[in-house]
Protein backbone atom coordinates (compact mmCIF):
# COMPACT_ATOMS: atom_id res chain seq x y z
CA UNK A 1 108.08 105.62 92.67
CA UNK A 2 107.89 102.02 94.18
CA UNK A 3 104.44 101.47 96.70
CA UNK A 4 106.23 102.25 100.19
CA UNK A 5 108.85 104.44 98.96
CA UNK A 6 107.44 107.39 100.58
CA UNK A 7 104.07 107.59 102.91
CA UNK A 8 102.31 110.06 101.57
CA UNK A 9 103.52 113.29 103.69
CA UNK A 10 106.42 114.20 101.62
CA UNK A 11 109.19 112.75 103.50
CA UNK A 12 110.59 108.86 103.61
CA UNK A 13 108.95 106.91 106.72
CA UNK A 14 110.10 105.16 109.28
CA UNK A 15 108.49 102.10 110.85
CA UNK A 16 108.96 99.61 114.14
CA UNK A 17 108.00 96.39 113.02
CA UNK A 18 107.41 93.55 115.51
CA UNK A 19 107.39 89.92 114.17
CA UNK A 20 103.97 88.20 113.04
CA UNK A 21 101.70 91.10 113.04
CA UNK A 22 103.24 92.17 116.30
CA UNK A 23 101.53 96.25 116.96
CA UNK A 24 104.45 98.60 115.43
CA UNK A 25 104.75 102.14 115.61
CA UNK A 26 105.34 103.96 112.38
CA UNK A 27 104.86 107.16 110.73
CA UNK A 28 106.78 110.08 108.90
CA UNK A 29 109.35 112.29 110.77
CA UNK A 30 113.00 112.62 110.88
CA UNK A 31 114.43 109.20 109.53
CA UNK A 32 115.92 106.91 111.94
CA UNK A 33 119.21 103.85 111.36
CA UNK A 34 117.19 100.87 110.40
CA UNK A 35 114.15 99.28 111.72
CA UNK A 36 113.85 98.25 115.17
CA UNK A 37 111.55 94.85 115.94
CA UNK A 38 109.42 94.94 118.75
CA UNK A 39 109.17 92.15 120.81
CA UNK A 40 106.66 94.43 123.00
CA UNK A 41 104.21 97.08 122.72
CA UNK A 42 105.07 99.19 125.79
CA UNK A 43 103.21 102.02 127.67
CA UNK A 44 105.86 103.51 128.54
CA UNK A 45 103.57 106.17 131.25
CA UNK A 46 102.82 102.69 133.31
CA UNK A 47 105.56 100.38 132.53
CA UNK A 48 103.51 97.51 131.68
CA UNK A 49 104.20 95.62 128.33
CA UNK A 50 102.08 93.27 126.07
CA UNK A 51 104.02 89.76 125.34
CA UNK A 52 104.02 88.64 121.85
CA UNK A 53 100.75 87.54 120.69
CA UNK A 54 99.82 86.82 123.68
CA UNK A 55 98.00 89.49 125.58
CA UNK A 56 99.78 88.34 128.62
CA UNK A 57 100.55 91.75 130.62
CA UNK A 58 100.99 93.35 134.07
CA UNK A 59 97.98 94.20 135.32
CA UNK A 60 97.10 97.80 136.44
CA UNK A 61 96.07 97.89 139.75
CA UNK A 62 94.01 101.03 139.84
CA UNK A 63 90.07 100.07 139.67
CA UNK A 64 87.76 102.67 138.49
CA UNK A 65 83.79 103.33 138.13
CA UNK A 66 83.31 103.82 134.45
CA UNK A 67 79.84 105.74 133.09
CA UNK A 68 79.09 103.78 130.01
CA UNK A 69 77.06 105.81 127.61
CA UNK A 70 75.95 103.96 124.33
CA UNK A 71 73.22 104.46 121.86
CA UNK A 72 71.16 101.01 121.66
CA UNK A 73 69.99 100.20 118.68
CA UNK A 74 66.26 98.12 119.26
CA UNK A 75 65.53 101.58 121.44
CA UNK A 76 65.36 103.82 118.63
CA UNK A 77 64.00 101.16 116.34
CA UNK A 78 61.06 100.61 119.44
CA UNK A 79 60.71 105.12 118.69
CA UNK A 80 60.36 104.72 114.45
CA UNK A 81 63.58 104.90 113.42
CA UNK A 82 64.08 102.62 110.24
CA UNK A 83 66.68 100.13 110.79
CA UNK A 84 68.90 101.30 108.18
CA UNK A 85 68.80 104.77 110.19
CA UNK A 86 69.79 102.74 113.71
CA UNK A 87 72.43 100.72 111.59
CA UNK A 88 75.18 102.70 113.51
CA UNK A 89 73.92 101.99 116.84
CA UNK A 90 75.08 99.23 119.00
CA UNK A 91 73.33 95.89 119.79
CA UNK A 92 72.49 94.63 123.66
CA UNK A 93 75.40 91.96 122.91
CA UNK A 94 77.67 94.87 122.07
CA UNK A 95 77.12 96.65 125.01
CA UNK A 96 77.31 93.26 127.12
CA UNK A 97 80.56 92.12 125.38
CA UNK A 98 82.60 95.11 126.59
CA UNK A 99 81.10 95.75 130.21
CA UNK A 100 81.85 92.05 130.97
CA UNK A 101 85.45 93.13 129.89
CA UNK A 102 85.17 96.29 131.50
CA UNK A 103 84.53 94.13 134.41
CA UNK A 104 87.28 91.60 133.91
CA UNK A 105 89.82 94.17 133.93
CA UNK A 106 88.86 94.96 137.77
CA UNK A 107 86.62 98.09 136.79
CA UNK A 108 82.83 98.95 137.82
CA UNK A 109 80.21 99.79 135.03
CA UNK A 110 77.73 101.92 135.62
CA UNK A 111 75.70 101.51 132.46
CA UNK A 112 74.27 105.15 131.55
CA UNK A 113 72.87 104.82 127.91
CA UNK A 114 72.29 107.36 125.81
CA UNK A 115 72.83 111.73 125.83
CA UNK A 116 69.44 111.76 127.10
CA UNK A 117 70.17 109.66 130.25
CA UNK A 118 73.55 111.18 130.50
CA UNK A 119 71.88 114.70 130.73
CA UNK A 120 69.38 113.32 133.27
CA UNK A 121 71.84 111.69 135.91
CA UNK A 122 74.45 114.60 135.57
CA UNK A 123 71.41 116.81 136.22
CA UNK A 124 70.80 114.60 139.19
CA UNK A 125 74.58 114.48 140.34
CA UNK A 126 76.01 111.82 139.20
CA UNK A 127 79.58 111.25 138.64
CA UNK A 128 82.05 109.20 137.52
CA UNK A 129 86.09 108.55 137.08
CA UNK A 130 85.93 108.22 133.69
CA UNK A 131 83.38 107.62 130.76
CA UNK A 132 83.46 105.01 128.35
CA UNK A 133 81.68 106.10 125.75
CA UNK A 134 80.99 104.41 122.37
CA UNK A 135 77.67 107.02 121.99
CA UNK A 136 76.95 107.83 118.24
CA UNK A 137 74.53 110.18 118.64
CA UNK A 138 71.14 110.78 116.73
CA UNK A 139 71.45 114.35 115.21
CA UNK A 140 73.37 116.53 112.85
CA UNK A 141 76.63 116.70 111.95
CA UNK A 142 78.59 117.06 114.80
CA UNK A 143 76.55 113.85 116.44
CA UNK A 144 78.88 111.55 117.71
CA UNK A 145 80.65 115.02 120.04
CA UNK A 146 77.75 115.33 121.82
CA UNK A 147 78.54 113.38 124.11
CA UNK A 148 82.55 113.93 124.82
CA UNK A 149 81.02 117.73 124.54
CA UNK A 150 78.78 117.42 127.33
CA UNK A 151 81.19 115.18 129.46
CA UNK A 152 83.79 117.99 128.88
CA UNK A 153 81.69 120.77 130.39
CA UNK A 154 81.58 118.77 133.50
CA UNK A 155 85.24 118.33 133.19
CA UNK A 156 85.20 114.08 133.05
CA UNK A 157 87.55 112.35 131.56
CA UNK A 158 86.38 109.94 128.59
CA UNK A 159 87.98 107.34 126.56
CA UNK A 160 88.22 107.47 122.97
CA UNK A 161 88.59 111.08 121.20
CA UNK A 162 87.75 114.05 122.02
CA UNK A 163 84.68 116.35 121.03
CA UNK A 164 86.51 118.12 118.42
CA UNK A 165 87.63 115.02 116.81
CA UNK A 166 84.75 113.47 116.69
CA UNK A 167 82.99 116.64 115.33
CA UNK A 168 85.58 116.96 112.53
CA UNK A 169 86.01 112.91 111.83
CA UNK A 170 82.34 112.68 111.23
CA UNK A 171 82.50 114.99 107.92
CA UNK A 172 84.34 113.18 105.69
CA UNK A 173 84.65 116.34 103.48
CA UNK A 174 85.99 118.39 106.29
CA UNK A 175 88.64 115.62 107.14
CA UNK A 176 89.96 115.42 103.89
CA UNK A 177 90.57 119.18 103.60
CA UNK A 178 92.45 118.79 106.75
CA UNK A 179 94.57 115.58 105.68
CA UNK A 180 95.53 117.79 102.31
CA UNK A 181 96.98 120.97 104.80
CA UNK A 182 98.69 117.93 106.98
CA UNK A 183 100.05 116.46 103.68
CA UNK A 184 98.27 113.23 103.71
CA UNK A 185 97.63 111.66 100.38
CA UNK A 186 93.92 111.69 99.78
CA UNK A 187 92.08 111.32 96.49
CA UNK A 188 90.72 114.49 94.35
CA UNK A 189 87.05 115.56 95.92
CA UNK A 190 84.39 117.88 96.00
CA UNK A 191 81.38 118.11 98.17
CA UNK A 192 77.85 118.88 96.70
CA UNK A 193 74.91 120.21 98.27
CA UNK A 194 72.63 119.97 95.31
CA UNK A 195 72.87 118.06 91.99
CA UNK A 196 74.94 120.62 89.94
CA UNK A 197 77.99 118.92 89.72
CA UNK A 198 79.68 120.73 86.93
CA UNK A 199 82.32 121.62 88.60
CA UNK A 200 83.14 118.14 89.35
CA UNK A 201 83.32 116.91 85.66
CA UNK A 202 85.73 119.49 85.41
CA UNK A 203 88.02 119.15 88.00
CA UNK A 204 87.84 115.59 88.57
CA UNK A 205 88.66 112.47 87.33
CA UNK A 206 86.23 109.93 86.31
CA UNK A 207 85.40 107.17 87.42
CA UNK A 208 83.94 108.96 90.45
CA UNK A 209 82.59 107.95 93.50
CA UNK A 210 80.19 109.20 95.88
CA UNK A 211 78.44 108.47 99.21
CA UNK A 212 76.93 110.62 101.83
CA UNK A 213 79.44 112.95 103.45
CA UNK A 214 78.67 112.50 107.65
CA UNK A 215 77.16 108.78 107.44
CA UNK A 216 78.89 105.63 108.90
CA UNK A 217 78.77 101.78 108.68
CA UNK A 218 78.74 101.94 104.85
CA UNK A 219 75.41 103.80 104.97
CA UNK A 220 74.91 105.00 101.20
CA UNK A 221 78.34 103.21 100.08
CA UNK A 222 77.33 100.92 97.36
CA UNK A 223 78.66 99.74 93.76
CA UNK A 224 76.48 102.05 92.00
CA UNK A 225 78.26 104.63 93.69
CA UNK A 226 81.10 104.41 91.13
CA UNK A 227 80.23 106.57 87.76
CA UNK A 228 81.74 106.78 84.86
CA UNK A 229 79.74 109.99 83.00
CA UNK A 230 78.70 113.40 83.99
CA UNK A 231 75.19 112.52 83.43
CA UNK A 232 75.18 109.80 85.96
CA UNK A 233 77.10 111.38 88.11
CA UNK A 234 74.12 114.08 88.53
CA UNK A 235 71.98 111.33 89.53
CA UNK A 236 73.71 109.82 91.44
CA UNK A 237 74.17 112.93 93.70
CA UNK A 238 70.64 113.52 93.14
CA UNK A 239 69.44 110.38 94.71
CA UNK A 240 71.71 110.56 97.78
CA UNK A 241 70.62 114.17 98.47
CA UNK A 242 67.16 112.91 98.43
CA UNK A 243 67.80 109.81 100.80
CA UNK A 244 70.14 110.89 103.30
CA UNK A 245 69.22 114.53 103.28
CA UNK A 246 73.00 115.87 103.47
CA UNK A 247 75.55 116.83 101.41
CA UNK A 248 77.72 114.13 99.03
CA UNK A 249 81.07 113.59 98.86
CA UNK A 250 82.58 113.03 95.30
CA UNK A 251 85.80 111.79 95.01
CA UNK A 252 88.04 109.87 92.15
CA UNK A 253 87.73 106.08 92.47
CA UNK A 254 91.08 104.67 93.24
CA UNK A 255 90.70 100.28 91.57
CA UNK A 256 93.48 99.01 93.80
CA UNK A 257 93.70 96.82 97.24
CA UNK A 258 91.81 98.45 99.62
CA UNK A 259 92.62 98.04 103.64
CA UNK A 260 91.04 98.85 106.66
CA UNK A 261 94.05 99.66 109.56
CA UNK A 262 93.34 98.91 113.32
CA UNK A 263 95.19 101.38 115.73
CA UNK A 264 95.83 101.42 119.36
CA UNK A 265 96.97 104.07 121.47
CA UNK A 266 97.50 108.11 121.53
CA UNK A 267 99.96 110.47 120.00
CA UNK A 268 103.63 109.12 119.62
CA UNK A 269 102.74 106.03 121.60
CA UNK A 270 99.95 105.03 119.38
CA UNK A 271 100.91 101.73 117.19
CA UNK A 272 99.43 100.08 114.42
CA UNK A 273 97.55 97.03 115.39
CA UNK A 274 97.30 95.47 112.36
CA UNK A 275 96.94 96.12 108.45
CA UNK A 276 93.50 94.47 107.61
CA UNK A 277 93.12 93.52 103.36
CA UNK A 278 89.47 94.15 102.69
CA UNK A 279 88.87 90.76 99.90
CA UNK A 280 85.44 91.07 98.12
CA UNK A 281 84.60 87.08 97.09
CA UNK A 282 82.46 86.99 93.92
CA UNK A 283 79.07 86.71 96.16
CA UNK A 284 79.87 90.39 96.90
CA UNK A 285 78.72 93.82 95.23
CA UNK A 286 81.83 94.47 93.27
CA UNK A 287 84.67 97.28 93.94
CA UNK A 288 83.85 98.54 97.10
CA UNK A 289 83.18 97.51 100.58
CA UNK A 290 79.39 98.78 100.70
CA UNK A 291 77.14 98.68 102.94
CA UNK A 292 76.18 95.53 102.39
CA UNK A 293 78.99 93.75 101.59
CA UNK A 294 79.80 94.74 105.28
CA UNK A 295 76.52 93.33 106.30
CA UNK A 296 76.56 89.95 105.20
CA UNK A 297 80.99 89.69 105.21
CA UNK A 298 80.90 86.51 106.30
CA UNK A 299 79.21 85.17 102.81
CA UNK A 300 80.98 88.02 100.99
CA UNK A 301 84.13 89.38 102.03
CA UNK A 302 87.61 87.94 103.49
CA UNK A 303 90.08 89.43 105.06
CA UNK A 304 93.62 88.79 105.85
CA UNK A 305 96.69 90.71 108.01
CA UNK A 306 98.81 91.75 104.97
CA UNK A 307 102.40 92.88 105.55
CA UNK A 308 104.33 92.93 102.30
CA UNK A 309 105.52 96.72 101.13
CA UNK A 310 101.97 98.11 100.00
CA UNK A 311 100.53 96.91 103.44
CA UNK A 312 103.49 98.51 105.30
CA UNK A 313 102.67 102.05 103.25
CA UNK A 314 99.26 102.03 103.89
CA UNK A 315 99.71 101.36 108.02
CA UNK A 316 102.35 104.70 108.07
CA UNK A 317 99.61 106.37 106.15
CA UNK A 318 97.19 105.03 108.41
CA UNK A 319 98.97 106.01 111.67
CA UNK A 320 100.38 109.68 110.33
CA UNK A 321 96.62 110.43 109.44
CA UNK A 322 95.30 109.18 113.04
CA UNK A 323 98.31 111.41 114.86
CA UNK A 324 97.13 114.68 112.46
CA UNK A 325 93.67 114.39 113.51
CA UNK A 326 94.78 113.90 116.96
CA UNK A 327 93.12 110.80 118.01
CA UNK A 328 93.21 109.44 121.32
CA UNK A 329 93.44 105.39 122.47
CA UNK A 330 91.86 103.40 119.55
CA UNK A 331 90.08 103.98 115.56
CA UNK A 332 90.71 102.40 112.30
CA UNK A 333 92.03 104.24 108.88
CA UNK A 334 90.29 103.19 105.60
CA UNK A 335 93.36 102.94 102.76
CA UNK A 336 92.93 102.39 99.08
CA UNK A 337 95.57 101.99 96.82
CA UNK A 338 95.63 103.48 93.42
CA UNK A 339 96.65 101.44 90.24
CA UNK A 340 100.05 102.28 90.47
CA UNK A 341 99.64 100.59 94.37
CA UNK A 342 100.17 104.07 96.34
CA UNK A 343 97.82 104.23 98.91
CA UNK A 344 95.85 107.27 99.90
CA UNK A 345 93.66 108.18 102.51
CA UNK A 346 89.96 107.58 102.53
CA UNK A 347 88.41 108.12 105.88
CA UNK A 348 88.73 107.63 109.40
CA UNK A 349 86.76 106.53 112.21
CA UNK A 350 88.00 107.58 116.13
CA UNK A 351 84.96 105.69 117.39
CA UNK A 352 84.96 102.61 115.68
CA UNK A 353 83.01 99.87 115.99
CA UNK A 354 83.34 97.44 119.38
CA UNK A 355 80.88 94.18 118.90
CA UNK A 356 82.85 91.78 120.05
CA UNK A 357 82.17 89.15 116.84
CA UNK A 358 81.64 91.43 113.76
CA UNK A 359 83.25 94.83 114.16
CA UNK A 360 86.76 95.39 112.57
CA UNK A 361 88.95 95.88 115.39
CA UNK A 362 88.11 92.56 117.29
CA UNK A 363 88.61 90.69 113.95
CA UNK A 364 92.21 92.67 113.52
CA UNK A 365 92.73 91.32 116.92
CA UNK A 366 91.21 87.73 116.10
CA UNK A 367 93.49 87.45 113.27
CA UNK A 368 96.18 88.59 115.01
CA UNK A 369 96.02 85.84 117.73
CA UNK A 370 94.26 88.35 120.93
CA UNK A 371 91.23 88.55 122.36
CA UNK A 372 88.37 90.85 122.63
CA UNK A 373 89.92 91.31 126.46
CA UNK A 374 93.33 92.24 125.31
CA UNK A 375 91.98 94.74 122.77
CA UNK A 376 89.50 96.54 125.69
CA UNK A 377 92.98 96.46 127.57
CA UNK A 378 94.98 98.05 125.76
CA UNK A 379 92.06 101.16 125.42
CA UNK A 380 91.97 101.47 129.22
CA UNK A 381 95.72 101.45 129.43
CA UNK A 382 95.56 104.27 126.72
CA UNK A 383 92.85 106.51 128.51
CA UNK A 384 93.82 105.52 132.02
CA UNK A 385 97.38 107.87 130.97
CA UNK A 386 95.04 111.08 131.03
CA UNK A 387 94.11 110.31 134.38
């Protein structure tokens, strides 16, 4: 079977391509005649429609006061925590970036902070029309629903996904298990809680990788992680059991093209955004985008909109796994390819990153020709719909 031939859910897909990187929806169902080309990506719940390229759009006129809740990262540094620890958390610029958007758009930001201060000024009676919340939490699995959990039990809306997604998304283990039952492609796995990994050397096929199973921004993804023996396998599990202090995902090491897929929207109105080709330069730690490869990508790692056949599979992938999980308004899909160039699934991230400069969605949209204001746009537009 060709790369694109089939999308990894069984059943041909279908796609809506607009021209030059234009947002398409795709994904597997009942095949349509032909492709259609987009001109527009249209919420159809409002009417309004993005030009080409542009970010040109009708404006909604409905202004709201938005509780901004955000972990910042120099306050748990100031408390002890080790800057690899805070790595997830957001910068002030971050946080200044997309209020000043917020802002631009006609809303009112009422910046709350983190589940602490949230607690405290719902305790006190505060409320608002909606939450934006980018909030990673601090604590345990389930860290980054703590948030959308609480804001559910006082029954406000929030953009981005909800609790349950969040607590699911986090666990890479747990969201593989559930891509297999939706009949996403995903690589063989196992997770370990100690170092007897056996089972793996039995079951799997080397090379293997492995990284911590609920950790973001790279955080324990680096080239060693690939191993080629049983032996080093063991201590490699070993060592990230004793650093991150959580179970480790193992999982077969797929060696082709590797993309990281930008998507906008919910349910059958979500679109792809772009297809983004993750390009490690020979400065970079080699076959994987580590942790620190994404650290210093500007010396290390290009990246490009890609849109021949591969790219194409890996955005219906991308899209049918963000629909399974159920996400809401905006993530990114991680998609490696195998040698054979099939892609398959390897994570997902509902909350993904938002500085304005280095995070992965606002460089989709750079590339693409938007801005930073189109992208926060098209998120409000999104969320506004529950409303």
């Amino acid at each position: 079977m060709r790369p694109g031939d089939e999308c990894g859910m069984g059943h041909p897909p279908f796609s809506q391509f607009r021209a030059a990187h234009g947002i398409y929806r795709s994904g597997c169902a009942q095949p349509r005649q032909g492709i259609a080309f987009l001109r527009t990506f249209v919420n159809p719940g409002n009417g309004a429609a993005l030009s080409a390229g542009k970010g040109k759009r009708f404006a909604m006129k409905r202004t709201l006061r938005l509780g901004f809740t955000y972990d910042l990262r120099d306050e748990y540094i100031r408390e002890g925590m080790s800057p690899e620890a805070a790595a997830e958390f957001d910068k002030a610029e971050t946080i200044d970036a997309i209020a000043a958007s917020l802002e631009n758009l006609g809303h009112r930001v009422d910046r709350v902070g983190r589940l602490k201060r949230l607690v405290e000024r719902l305790a006190a009676g505060d409320r608002w029309d909606m939450a934006f919340n980018i909030a990673e939490g601090a604590a345990g699995f389930a860290r980054e629903a703590q948030v959308p959990a609480l804001l559910e039990a006082y029954s406000l809306p929030a953009v981005f996904s909800d609790a349950f997604v969040l607590a699911v998304a986090l666990h890479k283990g747990a969201t593989k298990t559930l891509m297999r039952a939706a009949g996403i492609r995903t690589p063989g796995f196992m997770v370990f809680g100690d170092a007897d990994v056996a089972d793996a050397a039995r079951r799997l096929r080397f090379p293997l990788f492995c990284k911590p199973v609920a950790e973001g921004t790279g955080k324990g993804v680096e080239a060693r992680g690939r191993v080629e023996t049983a032996r080093d396998l063991g201590e490699r599990v070993g060592d990230l059991l004793a650093r991150f202090r959580q179970p480790v995902l193992v999982e077969e090491y797929l060696p082709g093209r590797e993309f990281t897929v930008g998507i906008v929207g919910t349910g059958e109105k979500a679109g792809v955004l772009g297809v983004m080709e993750v390009l490690l330069n020979d400065r970079a730690e080699p076959g994987v985008y580590s942790y620190a490869n994404k650290d210093d990508y500007e010396e290390r790692v290009d990246y490009r909109l890609a849109d021949d056949r591969e790219a194409l599979a890996a955005g219906d992938l991308a899209l049918a796994s963000y629909r399974a999980l159920g996400c809401r308004d905006a993530g990114r899909v991680d998609i490696r390819s195998d040698a054979d160039g099939l892609p398959s699934f390897i994570e997902i991230n509902p909350l993904a990153g938002l500085n304005h400069i280095h995070s992965d969605l606002p460089i989709i949209c750079r590339l693409r020709g938007n801005s930073f204001d189109d992208l926060i746009r098209w998120i409000m537009d999104s969320a506004m719909e529950r409303l």
